[in-house]
Each structure stands twice: as C-alpha cells, then as structure tokens.
Protein backbone atom coordinates (compact mmCIF):
# COMPACT_ATOMS: atom_id res chain seq x y z
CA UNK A 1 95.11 -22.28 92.54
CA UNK A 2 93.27 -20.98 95.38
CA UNK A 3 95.28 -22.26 98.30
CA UNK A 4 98.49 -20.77 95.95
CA UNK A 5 97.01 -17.57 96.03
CA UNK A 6 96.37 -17.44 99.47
CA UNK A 7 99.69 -18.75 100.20
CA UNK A 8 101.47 -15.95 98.17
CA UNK A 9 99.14 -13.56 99.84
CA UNK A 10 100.11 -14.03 103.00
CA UNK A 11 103.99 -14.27 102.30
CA UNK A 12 102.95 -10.84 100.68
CA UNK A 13 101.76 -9.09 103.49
CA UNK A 14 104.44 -10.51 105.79
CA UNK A 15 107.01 -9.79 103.61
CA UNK A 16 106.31 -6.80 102.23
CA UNK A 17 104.18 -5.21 104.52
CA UNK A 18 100.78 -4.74 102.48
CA UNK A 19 97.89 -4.40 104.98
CA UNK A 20 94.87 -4.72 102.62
CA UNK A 21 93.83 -8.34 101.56
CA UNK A 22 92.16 -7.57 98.49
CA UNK A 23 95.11 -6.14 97.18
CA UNK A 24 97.57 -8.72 98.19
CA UNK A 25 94.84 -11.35 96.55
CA UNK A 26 94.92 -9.85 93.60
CA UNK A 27 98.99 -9.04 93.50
CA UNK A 28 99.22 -13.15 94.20
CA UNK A 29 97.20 -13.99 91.68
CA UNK A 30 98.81 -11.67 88.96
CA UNK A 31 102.25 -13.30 90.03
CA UNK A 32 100.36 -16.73 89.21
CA UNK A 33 99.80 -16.12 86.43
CA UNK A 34 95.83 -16.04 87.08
CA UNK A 35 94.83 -12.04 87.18
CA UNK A 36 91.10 -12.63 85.95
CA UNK A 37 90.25 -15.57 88.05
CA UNK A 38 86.63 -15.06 90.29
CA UNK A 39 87.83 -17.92 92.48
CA UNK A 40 89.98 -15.43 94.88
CA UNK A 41 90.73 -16.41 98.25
CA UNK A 42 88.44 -15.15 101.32
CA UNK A 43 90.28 -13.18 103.52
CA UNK A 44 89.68 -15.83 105.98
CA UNK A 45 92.15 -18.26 104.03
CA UNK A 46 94.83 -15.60 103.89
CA UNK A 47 94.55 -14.52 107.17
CA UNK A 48 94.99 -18.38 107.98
CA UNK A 49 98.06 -18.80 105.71
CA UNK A 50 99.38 -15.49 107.22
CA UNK A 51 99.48 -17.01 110.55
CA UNK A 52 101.29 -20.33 109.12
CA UNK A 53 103.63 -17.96 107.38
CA UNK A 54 104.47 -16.14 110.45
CA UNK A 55 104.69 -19.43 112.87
CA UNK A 56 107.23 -20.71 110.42
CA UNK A 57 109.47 -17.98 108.96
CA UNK A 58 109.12 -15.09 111.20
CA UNK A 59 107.79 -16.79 114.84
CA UNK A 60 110.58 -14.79 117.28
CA UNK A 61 110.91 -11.93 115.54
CA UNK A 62 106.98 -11.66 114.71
CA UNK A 63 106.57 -11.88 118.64
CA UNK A 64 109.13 -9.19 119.37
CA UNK A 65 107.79 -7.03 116.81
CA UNK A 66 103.42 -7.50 118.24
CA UNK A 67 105.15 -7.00 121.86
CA UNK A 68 106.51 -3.84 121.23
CA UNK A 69 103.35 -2.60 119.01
CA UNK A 70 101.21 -3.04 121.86
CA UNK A 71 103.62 -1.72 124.34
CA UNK A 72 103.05 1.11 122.44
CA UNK A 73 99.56 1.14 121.84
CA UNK A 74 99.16 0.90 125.56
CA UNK A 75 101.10 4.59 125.66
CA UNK A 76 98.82 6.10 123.26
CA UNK A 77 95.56 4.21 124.83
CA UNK A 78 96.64 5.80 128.23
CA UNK A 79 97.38 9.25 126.71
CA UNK A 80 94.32 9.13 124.91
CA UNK A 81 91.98 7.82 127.64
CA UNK A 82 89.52 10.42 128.02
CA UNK A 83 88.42 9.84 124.72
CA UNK A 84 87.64 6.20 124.88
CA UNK A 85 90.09 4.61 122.60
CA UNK A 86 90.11 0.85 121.44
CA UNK A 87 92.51 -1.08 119.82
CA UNK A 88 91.93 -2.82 116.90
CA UNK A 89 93.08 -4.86 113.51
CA UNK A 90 96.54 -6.66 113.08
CA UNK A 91 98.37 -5.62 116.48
CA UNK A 92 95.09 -7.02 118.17
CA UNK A 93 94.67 -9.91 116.60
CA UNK A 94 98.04 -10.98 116.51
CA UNK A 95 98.60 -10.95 112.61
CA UNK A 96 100.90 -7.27 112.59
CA UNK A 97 103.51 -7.59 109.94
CA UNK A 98 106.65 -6.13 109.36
CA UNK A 99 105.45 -2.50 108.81
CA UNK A 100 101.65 -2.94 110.72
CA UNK A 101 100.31 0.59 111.71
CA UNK A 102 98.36 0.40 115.25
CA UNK A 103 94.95 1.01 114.53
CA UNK A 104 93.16 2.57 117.39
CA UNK A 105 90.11 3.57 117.57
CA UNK A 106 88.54 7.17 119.91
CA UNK A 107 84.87 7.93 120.96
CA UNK A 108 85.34 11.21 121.92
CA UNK A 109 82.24 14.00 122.60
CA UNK A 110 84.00 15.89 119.84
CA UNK A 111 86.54 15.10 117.40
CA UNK A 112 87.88 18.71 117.73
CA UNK A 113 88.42 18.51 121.48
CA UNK A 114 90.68 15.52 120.61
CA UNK A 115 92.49 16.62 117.91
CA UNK A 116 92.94 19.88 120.04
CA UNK A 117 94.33 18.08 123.25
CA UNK A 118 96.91 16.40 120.70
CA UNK A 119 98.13 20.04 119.50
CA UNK A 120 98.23 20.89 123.46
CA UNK A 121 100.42 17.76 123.91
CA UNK A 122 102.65 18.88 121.20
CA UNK A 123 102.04 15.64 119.31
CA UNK A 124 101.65 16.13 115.59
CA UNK A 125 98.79 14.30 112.88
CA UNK A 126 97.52 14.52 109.73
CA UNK A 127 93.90 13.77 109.24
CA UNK A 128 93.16 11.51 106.35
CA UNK A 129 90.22 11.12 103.67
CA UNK A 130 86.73 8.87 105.01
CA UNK A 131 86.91 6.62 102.18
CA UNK A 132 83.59 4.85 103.30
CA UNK A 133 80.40 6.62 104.74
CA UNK A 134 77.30 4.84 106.39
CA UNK A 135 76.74 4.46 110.32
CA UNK A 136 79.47 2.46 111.49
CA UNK A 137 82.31 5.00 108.97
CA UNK A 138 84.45 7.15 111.40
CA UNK A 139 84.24 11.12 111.51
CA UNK A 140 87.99 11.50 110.58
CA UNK A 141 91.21 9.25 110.52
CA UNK A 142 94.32 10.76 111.75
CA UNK A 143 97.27 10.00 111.38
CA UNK A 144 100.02 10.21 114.15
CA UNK A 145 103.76 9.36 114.63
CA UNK A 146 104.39 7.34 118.02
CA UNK A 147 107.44 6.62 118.84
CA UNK A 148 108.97 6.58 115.33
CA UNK A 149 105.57 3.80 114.85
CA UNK A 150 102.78 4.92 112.84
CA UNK A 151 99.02 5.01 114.49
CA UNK A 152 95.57 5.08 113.01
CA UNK A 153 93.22 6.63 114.74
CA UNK A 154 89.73 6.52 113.38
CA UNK A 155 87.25 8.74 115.29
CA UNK A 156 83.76 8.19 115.74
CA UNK A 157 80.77 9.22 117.42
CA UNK A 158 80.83 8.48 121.18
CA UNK A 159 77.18 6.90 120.55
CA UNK A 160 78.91 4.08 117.86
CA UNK A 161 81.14 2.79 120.99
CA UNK A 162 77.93 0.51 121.80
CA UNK A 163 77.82 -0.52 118.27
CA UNK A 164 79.74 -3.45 116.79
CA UNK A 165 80.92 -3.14 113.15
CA UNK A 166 81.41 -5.76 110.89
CA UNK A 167 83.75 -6.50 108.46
CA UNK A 168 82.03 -5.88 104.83
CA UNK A 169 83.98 -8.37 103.00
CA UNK A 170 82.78 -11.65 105.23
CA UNK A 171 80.47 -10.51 107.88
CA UNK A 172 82.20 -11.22 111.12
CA UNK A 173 82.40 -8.79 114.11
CA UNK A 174 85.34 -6.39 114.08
CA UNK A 175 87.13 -7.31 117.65
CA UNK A 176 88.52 -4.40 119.43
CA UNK A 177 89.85 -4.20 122.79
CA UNK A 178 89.67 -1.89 125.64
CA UNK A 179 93.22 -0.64 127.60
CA UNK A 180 93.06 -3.54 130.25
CA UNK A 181 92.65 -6.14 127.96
CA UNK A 182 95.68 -5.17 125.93
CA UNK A 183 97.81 -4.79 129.07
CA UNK A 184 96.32 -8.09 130.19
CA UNK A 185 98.18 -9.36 126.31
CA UNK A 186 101.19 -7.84 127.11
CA UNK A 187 101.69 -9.77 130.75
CA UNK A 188 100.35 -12.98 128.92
CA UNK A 189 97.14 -13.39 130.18
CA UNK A 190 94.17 -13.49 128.25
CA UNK A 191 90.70 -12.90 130.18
C-alpha cells in the first residue's frame, strides 16, 4: 500500500500540479481507499516515484518545461542580484511539474529596499502570509508574475544566507543554488 501511495502521489503532482507532498500523500491514499493509514509514504519515496513518473510519461516535455523555468529564474536572479537571491525547490532539483512556481530565495539588508526597487522596476507582487516562524522562517514571501510564470520569493535576513535550513519533514539540507550554478544547468554542465 505504501509504494501505491507513493506511486499515485507522484502521478498527482505531475499531473495535476500539487506542490506539497503531504497533501498529495494524503489525496493518494484517500483515492486508495486507505485515508487513516499511519504508514504514509516519506517524501523521499514520492519524490523518487516522481522522478520515475516524469522519466517515463513526461521525459521531453518535462525537460522543455525545467529549461525554460530556469531560463527564467536566471532573469529574475540577475534582476534581483543586489539582493543575494538563490534558487531553490522543484526547478532546482529537477522535479518542477506542470504548474511548478520558481522558488527563489533574497538576502537583502532590508526587505523594504527590495520590495521598493521592484515598484521602481514597475514589476508588480503580492506579499503572502509567514505560515512558519523560528530562525530559519523568511521575513515575507512575495509573490511575483515573470513572464506570465509565477515566482516565490521568500525573504530573509541577510545574516541567514550563511545558514543552511533543513527540511522539517526528514532532516536533509535544503539545496539552493547561487546565479552561476544555475546558468552552469542551463549550458549542461554541472560543477
């Protein structure tokens, strides 16, 4: 039942475009038939069955789709490079689905200054709820329209760029990546 769930999961996310793996765990195992199990997935097996899913039913257009994500995250890294940014989550890691927001994430001196220098640049956001606080939770999240692709841009502290988060549901370090190294992804090499 476990490897079914995580299966479904991952068709789930690549399909229709749900980001959050405790949500497309529990949608699976609903659609199983098994709503009340304890015996979910981790989000290591779905991520893992996600990749499968994508090899096999989505491979060209699933490369077409993280090519132009981070051809665009490379725009809004280089627009926003005085504030530090990062890139982070699916369109990093390779895993971006169908309707995958870039995540980036800014280290500016003050959040202010940056949401001020995207008013300047006539580039419109919403800023978002914190759902999460603690040392490693961002300042604000905005919300911005690229290049009819949404972007995520959590802002933090410029003193939690030496920090490395970790992901609260299994413990592993949160990768992000500098402008170079995504430009390095785009041309195909990986330092």
């Amino acid at each position: 039942m476990r490897k079914n769930i995580a299966a479904l999961a991952a068709r789930l996310m690549a399909e229709d475009g749900i980001a959050d793996y405790g949500l497309a765990k529990r949608k699976a195992a609903r659609q199983l038939g098994a709503p009340d199990t304890e015996a979910l997935p981790t989000n290591s097996e779905v991520e893992a069955e996600l990749r499968t899913y994508q090899a096999l039913y989505q491979g060209d257009e699933q490369r077409a789709r993280l090519q132009q994500l981070r051809k665009k995250a490379v725009e809004a890294m280089r627009l926003l490079a005085a504030f530090n940014p990062y890139l982070s989550g699916p369109v990093l890691d390779g895993t971006a689905g169908r309707y995958a927001e870039i995540e980036l994430e800014a280290f500016p001196d003050s959040a202010k200054e940056l949401e001020i220098s995207l008013l300047n640049r006539g580039i419109p956001f919403e800023q978002n709820n914190v759902r999460r606080t603690g040392f490693d939770a961002p300042e604000c999240v905005l919300t911005l329209e690229w290049d009819q692709t949404f972007i995520r841009l959590s802002v933090y502290p410029p003193d939690a760029e030496r920090t490395q988060r970790r992901d609260p549901h299994n413990g592993r370090t949160l990768e992000r990546a500098r402008l170079a190294t995504v430009e390095a992804l785009l041309t195909g090499y990986q330092p």
